[in-house]
N, C-alpha and C. Protein backbone atom coordinates (compact mmCIF):
# COMPACT_ATOMS: atom_id res chain seq x y z
N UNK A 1 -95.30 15.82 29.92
CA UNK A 1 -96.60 16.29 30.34
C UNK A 1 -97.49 15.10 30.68
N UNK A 2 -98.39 15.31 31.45
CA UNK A 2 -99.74 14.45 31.66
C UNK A 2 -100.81 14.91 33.08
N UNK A 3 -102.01 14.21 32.37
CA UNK A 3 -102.98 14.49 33.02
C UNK A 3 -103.19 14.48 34.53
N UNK A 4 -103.48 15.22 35.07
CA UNK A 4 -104.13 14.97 36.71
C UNK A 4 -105.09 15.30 37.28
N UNK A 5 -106.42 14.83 37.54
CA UNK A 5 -107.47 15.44 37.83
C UNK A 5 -108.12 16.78 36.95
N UNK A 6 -108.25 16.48 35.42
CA UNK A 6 -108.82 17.25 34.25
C UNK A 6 -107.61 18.58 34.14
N UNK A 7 -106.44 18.34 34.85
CA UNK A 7 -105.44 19.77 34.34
C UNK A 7 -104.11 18.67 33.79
N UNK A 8 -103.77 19.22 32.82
CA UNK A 8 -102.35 19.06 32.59
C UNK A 8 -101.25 19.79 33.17
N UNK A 9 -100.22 18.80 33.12
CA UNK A 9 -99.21 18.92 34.05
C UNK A 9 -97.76 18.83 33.43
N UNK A 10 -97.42 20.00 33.51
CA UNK A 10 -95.56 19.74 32.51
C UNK A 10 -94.87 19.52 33.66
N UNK A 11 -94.20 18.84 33.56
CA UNK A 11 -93.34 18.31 34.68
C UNK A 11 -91.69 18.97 34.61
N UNK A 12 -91.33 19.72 33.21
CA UNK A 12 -90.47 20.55 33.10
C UNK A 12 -90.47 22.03 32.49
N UNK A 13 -91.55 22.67 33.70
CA UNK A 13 -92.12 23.69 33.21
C UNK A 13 -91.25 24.75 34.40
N UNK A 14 -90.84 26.16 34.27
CA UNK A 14 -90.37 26.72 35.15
C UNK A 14 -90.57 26.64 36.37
N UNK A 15 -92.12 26.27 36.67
CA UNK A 15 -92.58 26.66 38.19
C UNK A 15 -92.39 25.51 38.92
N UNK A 16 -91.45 24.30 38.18
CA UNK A 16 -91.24 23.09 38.43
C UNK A 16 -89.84 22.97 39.23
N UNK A 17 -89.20 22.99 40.71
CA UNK A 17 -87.77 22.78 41.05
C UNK A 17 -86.95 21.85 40.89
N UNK A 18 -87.81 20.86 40.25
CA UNK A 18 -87.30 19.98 39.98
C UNK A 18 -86.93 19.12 38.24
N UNK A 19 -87.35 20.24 37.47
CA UNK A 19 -87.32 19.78 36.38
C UNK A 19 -85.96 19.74 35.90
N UNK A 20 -85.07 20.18 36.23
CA UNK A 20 -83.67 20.17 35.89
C UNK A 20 -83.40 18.57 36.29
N UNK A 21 -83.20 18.45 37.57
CA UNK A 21 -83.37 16.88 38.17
C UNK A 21 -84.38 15.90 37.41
N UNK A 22 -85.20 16.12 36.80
CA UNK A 22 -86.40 15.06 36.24
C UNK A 22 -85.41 15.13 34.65
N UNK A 23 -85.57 16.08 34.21
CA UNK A 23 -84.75 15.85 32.73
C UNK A 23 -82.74 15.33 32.91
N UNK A 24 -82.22 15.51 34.20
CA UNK A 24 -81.16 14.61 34.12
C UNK A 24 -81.26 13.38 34.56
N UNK A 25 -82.66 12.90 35.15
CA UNK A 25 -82.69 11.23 35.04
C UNK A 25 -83.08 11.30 34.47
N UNK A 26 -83.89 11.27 32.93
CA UNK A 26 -84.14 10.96 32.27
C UNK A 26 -82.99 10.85 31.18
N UNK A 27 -82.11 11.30 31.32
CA UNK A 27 -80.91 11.58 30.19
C UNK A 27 -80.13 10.37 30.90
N UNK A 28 -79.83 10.25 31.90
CA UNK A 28 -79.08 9.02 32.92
C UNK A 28 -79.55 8.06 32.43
N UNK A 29 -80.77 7.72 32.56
CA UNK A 29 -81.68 6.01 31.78
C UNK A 29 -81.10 6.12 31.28
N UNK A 30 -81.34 6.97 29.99
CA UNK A 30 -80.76 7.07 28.15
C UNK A 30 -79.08 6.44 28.20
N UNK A 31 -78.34 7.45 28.91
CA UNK A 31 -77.08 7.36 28.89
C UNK A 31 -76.89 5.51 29.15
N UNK A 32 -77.62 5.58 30.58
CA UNK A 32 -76.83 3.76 31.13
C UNK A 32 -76.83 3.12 29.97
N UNK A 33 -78.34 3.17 29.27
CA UNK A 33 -78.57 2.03 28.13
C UNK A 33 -77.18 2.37 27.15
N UNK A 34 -76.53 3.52 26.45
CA UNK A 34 -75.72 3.61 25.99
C UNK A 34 -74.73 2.94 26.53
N UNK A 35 -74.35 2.71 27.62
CA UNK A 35 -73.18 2.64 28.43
C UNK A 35 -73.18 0.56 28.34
N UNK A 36 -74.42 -0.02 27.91
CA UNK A 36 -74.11 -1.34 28.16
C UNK A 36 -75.17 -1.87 29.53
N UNK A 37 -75.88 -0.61 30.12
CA UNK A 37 -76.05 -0.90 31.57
C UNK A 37 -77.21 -2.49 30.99
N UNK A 38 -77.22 -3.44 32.33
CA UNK A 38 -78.13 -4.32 31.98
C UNK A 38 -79.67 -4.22 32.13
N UNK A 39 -79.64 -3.17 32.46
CA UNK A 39 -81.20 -2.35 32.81
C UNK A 39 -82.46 -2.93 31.07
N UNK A 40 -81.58 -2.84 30.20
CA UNK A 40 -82.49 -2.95 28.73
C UNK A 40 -81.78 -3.91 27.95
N UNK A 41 -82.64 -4.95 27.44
CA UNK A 41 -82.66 -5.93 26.00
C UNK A 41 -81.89 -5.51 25.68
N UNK A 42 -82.27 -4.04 24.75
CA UNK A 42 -81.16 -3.22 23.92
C UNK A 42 -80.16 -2.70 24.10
N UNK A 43 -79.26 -2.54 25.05
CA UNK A 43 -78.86 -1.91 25.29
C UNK A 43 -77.28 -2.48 25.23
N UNK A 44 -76.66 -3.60 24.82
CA UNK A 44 -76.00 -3.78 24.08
C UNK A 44 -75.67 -3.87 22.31
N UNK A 45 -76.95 -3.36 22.03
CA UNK A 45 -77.22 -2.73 20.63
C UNK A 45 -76.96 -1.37 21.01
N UNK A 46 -77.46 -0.64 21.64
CA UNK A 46 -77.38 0.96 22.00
C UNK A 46 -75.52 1.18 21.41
N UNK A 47 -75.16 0.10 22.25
CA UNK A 47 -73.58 0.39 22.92
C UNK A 47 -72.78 0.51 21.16
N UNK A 48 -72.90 -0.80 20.34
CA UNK A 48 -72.39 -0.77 19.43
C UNK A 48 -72.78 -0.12 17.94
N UNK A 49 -74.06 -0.02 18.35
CA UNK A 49 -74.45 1.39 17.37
C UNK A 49 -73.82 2.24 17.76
N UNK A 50 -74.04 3.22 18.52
CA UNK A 50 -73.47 4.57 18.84
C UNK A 50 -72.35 4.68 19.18
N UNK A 51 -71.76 3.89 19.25
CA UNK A 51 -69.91 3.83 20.18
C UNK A 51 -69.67 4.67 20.95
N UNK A 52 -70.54 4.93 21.48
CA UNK A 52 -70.47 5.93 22.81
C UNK A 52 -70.82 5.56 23.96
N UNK A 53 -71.06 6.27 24.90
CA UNK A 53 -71.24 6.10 26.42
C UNK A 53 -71.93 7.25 26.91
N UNK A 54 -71.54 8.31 26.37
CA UNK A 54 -71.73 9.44 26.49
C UNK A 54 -72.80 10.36 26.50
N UNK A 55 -74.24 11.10 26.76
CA UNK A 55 -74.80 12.04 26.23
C UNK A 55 -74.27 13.70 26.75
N UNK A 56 -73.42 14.25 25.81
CA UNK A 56 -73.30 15.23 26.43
C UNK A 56 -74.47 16.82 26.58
N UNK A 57 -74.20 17.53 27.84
CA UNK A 57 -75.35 18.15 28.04
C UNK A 57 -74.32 19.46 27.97
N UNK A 58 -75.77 20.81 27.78
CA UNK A 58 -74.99 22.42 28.74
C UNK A 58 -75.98 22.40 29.86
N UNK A 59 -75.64 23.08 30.63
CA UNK A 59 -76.66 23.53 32.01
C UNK A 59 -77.00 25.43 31.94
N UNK A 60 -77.93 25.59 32.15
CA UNK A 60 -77.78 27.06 32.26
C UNK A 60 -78.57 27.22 33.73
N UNK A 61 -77.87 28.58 34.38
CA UNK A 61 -78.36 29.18 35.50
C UNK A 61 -78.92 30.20 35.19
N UNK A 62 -79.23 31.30 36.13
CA UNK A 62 -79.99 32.27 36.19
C UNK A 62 -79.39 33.65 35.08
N UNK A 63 -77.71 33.39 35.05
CA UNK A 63 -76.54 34.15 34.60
C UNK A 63 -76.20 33.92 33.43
N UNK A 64 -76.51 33.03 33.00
CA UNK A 64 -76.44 32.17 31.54
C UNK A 64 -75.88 30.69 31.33
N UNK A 65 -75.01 30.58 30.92
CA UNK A 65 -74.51 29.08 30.39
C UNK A 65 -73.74 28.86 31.57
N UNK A 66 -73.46 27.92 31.83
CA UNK A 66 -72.56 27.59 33.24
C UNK A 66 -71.36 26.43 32.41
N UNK A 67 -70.05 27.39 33.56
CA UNK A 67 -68.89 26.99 33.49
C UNK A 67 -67.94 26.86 34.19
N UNK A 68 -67.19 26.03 33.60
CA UNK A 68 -65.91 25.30 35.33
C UNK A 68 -64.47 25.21 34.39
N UNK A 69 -64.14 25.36 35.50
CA UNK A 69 -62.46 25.10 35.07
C UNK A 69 -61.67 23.85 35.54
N UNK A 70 -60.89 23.31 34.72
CA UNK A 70 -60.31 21.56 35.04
C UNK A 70 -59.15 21.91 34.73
N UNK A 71 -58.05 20.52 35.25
CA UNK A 71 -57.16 21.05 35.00
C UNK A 71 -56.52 19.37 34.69
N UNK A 72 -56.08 19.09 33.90
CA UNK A 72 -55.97 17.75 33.34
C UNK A 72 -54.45 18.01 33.33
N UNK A 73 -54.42 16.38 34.01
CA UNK A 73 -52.84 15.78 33.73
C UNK A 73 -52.45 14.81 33.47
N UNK A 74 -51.63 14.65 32.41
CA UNK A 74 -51.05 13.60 31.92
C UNK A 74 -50.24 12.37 32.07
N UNK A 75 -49.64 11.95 31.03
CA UNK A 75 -48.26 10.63 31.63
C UNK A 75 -47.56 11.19 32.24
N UNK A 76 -47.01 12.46 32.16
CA UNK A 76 -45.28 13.03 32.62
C UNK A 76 -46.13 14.07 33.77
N UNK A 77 -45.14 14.17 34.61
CA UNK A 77 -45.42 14.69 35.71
C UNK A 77 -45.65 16.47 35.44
N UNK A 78 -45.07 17.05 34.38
CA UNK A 78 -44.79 18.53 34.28
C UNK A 78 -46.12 18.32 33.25
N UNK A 79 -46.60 17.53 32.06
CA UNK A 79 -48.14 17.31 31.53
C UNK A 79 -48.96 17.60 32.04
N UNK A 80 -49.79 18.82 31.74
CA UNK A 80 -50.94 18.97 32.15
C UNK A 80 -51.62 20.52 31.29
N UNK A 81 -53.28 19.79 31.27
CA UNK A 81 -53.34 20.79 30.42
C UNK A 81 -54.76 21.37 31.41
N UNK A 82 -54.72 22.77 31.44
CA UNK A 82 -55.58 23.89 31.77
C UNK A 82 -56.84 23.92 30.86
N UNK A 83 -58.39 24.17 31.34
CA UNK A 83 -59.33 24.26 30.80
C UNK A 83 -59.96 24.69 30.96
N UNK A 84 -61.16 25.53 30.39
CA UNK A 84 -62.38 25.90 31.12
C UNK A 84 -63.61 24.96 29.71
N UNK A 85 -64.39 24.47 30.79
CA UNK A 85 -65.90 23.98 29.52
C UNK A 85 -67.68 24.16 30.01
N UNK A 86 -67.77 23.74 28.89
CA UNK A 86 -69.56 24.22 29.62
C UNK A 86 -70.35 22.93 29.13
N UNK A 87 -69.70 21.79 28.77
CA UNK A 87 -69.93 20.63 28.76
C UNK A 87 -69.83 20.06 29.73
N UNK A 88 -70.75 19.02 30.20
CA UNK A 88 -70.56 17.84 31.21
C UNK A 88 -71.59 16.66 30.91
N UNK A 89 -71.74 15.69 31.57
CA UNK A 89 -71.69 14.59 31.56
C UNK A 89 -72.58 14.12 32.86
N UNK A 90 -73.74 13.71 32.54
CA UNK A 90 -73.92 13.30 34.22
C UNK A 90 -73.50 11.50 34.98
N UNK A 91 -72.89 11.64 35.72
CA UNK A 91 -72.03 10.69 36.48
C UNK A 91 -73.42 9.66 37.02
N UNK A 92 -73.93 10.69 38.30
CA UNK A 92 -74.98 10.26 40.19
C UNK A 92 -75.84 11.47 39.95
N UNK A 93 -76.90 10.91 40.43
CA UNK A 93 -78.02 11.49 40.81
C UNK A 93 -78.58 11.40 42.19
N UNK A 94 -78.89 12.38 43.37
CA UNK A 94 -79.18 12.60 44.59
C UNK A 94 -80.43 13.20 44.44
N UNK A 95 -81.45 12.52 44.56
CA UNK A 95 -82.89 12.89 44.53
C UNK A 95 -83.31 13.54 46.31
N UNK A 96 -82.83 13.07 47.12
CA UNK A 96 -82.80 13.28 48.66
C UNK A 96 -82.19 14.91 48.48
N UNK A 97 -81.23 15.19 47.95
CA UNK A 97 -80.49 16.39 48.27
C UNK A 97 -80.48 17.28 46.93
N UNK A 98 -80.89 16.50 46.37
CA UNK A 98 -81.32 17.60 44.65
C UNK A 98 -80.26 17.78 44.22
N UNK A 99 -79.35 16.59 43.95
CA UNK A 99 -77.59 17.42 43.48
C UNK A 99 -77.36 15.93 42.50
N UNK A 100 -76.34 16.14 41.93
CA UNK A 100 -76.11 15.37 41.10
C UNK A 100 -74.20 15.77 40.81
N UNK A 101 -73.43 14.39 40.28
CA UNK A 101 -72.26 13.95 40.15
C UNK A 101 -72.31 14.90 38.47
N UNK A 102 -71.33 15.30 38.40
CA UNK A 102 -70.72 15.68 36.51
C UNK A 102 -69.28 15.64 36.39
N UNK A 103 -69.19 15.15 35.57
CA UNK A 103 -67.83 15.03 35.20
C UNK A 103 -67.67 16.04 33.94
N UNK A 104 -66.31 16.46 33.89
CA UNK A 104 -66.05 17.52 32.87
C UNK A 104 -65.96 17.06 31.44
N UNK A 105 -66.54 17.46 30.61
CA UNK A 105 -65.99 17.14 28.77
C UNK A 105 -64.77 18.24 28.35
N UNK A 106 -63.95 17.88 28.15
CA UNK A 106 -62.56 18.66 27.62
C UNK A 106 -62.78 18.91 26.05
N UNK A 107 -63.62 20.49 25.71
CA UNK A 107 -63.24 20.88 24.36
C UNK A 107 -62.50 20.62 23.50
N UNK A 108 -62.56 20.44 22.42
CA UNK A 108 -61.07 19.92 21.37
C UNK A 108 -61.43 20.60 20.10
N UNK A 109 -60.80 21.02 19.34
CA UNK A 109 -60.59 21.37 18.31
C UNK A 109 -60.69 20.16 17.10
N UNK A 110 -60.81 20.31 15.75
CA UNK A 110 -60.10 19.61 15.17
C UNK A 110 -58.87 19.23 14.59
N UNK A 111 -58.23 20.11 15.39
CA UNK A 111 -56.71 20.19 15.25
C UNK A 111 -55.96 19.03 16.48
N UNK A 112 -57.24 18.63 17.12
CA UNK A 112 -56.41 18.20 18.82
C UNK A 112 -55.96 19.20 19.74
N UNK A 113 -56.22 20.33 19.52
CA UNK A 113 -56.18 21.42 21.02
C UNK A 113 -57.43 21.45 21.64
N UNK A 114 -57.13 22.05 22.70
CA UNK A 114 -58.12 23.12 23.39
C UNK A 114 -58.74 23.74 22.84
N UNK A 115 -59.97 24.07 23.04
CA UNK A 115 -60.49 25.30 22.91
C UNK A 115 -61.62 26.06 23.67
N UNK A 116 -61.80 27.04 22.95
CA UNK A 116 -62.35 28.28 24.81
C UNK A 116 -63.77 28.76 23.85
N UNK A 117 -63.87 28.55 22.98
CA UNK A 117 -64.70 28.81 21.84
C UNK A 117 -65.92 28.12 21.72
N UNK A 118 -67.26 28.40 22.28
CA UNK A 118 -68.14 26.88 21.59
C UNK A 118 -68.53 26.67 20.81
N UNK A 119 -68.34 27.87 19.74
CA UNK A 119 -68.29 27.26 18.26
C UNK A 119 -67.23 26.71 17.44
N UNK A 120 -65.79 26.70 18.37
CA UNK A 120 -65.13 25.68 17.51
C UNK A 120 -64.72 24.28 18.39
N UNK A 121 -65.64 24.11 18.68
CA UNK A 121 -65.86 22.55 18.90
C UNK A 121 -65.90 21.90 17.93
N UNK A 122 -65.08 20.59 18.10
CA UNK A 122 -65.16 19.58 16.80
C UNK A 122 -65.57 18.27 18.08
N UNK A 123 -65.29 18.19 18.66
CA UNK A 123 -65.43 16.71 19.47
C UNK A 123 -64.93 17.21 20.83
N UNK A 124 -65.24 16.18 22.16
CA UNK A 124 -65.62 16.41 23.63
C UNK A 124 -64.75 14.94 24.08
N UNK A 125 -64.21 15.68 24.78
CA UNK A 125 -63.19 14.45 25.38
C UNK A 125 -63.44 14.14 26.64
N UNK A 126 -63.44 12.64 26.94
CA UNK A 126 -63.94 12.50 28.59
C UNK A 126 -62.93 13.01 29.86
N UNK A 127 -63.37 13.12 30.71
CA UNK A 127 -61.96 13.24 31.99
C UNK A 127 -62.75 12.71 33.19
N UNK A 128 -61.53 12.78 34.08
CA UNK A 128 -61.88 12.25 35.18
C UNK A 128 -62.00 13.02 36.15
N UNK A 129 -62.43 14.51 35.87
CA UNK A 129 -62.59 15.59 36.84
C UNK A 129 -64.13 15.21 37.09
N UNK A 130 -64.41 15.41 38.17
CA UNK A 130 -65.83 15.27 38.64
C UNK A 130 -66.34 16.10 39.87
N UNK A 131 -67.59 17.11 39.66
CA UNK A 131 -67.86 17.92 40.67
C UNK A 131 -69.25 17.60 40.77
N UNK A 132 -69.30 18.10 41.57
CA UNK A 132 -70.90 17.91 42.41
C UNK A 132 -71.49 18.90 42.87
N UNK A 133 -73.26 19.35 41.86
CA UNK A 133 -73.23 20.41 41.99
C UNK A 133 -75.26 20.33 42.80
N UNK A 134 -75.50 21.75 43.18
CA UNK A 134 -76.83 21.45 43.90
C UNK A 134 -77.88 21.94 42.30
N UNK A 135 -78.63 21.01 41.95
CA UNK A 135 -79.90 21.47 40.90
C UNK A 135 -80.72 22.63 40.98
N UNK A 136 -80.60 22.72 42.06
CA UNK A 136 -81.53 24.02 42.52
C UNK A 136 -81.43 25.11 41.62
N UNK A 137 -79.96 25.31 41.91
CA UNK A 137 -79.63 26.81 41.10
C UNK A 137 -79.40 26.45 39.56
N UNK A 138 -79.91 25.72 38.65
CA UNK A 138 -79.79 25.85 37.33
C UNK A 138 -81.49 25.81 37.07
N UNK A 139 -81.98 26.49 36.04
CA UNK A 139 -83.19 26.03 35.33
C UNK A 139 -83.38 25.86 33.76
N UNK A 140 -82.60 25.02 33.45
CA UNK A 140 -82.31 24.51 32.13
C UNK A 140 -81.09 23.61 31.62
N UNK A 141 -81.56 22.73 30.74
CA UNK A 141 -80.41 21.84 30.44
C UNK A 141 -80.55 21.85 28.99
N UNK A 142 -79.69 21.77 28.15
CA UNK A 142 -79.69 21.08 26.75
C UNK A 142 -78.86 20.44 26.51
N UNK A 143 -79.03 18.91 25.62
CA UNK A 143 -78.40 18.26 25.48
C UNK A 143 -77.57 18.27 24.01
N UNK A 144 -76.96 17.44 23.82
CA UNK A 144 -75.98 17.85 22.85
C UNK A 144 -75.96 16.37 21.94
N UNK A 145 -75.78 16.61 20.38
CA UNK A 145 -75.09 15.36 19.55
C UNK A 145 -74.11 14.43 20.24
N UNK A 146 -74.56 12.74 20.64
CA UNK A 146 -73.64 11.95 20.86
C UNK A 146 -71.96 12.30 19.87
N UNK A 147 -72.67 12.56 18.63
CA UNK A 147 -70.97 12.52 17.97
C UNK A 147 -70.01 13.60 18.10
N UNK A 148 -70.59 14.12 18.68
CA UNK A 148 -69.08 14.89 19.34
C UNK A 148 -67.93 13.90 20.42
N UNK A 149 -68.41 12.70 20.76
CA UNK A 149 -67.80 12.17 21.77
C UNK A 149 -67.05 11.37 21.12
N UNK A 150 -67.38 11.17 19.31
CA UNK A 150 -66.71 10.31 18.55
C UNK A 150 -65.10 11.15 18.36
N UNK A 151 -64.40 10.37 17.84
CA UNK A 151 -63.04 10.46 17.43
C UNK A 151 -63.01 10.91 16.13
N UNK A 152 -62.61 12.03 15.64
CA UNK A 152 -62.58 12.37 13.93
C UNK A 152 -61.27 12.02 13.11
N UNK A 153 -61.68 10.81 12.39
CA UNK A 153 -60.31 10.24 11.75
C UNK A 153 -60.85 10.99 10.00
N UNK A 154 -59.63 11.94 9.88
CA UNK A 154 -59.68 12.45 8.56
C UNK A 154 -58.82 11.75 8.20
N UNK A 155 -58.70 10.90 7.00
CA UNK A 155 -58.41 10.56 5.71
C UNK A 155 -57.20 10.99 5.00
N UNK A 156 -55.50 11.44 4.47
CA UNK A 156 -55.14 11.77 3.60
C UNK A 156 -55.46 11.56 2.16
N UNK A 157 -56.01 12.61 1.56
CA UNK A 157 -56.47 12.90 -0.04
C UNK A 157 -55.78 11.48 -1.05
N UNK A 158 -54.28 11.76 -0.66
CA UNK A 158 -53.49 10.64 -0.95
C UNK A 158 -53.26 9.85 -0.72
């Protein structure tokens, strides 16, 4: 929010087309500094505090939560695993054309599967699927706990 000529002004308020786009650069800054970018002092502190790179987001449209299907493949040629998620990642930002780069987060269990569930998410795995979508048609984003992007090393008791 802020002032303009005695009215305040939300800048990610519905009647805003662009607030979807204003709150994913603003998550992009955040992210680079995570990422190491040389943009900030800190931001090789960012990197080794958080051991991430990552902020993961959901998007919602008019229909509800928005979702895509990936299809990941492995070392061996017959490897590959099928997905659908409602996680992503923002890559590029196109302020000229209102669209922006995402790359997919691959659900995981804490078992190491898949999953189709978003409440049994344990952690978000990166990929290299990447789509490109127009901002227009979403009006909402939420972002999500960096530590899902962490690795969960459980312990044997023994």
């Amino acid at each position: 929010m802020y002032w303009r000529e005695g009215e305040m002004i939300d800048e990610y308020n519905d009647s805003n087309p662009n607030c979807v786009y204003k709150a994913l650069q603003e998550l992009k800054e955040q992210q680079d500094q995570l990422e190491g970018s040389p943009t900030s002092c800190f931001s090789s502190l960012f990197k080794k505090l958080f051991k991430v790179d990552t902020i993961p987001f959901l998007l919602f449209n008019e229909d509800g939560l928005f979702e895509l299907a990936g299809l990941q493949y492995g070392e061996k040629d017959h490897d590959h695993h099928h997905f659908h998620t409602k996680f992503f990642r923002i890559e590029h930002l196109d302020e000229e054309k209102n669209c922006a780069s995402l790359s997919l987060l691959r659900p995981i269990s804490i078992y190491s599967s898949y999953v189709d569930d978003i409440c049994a998410v344990d952690r978000l795995e990166r990929t290299n699927i990447c789509v490109t979508v127009d901002l227009s048609c979403f009006c909402a984003i939420q972002c999500l706990d960096v530590d899902l992007l962490k690795k969960i090393v459980i312990e044997p008791k023994w």
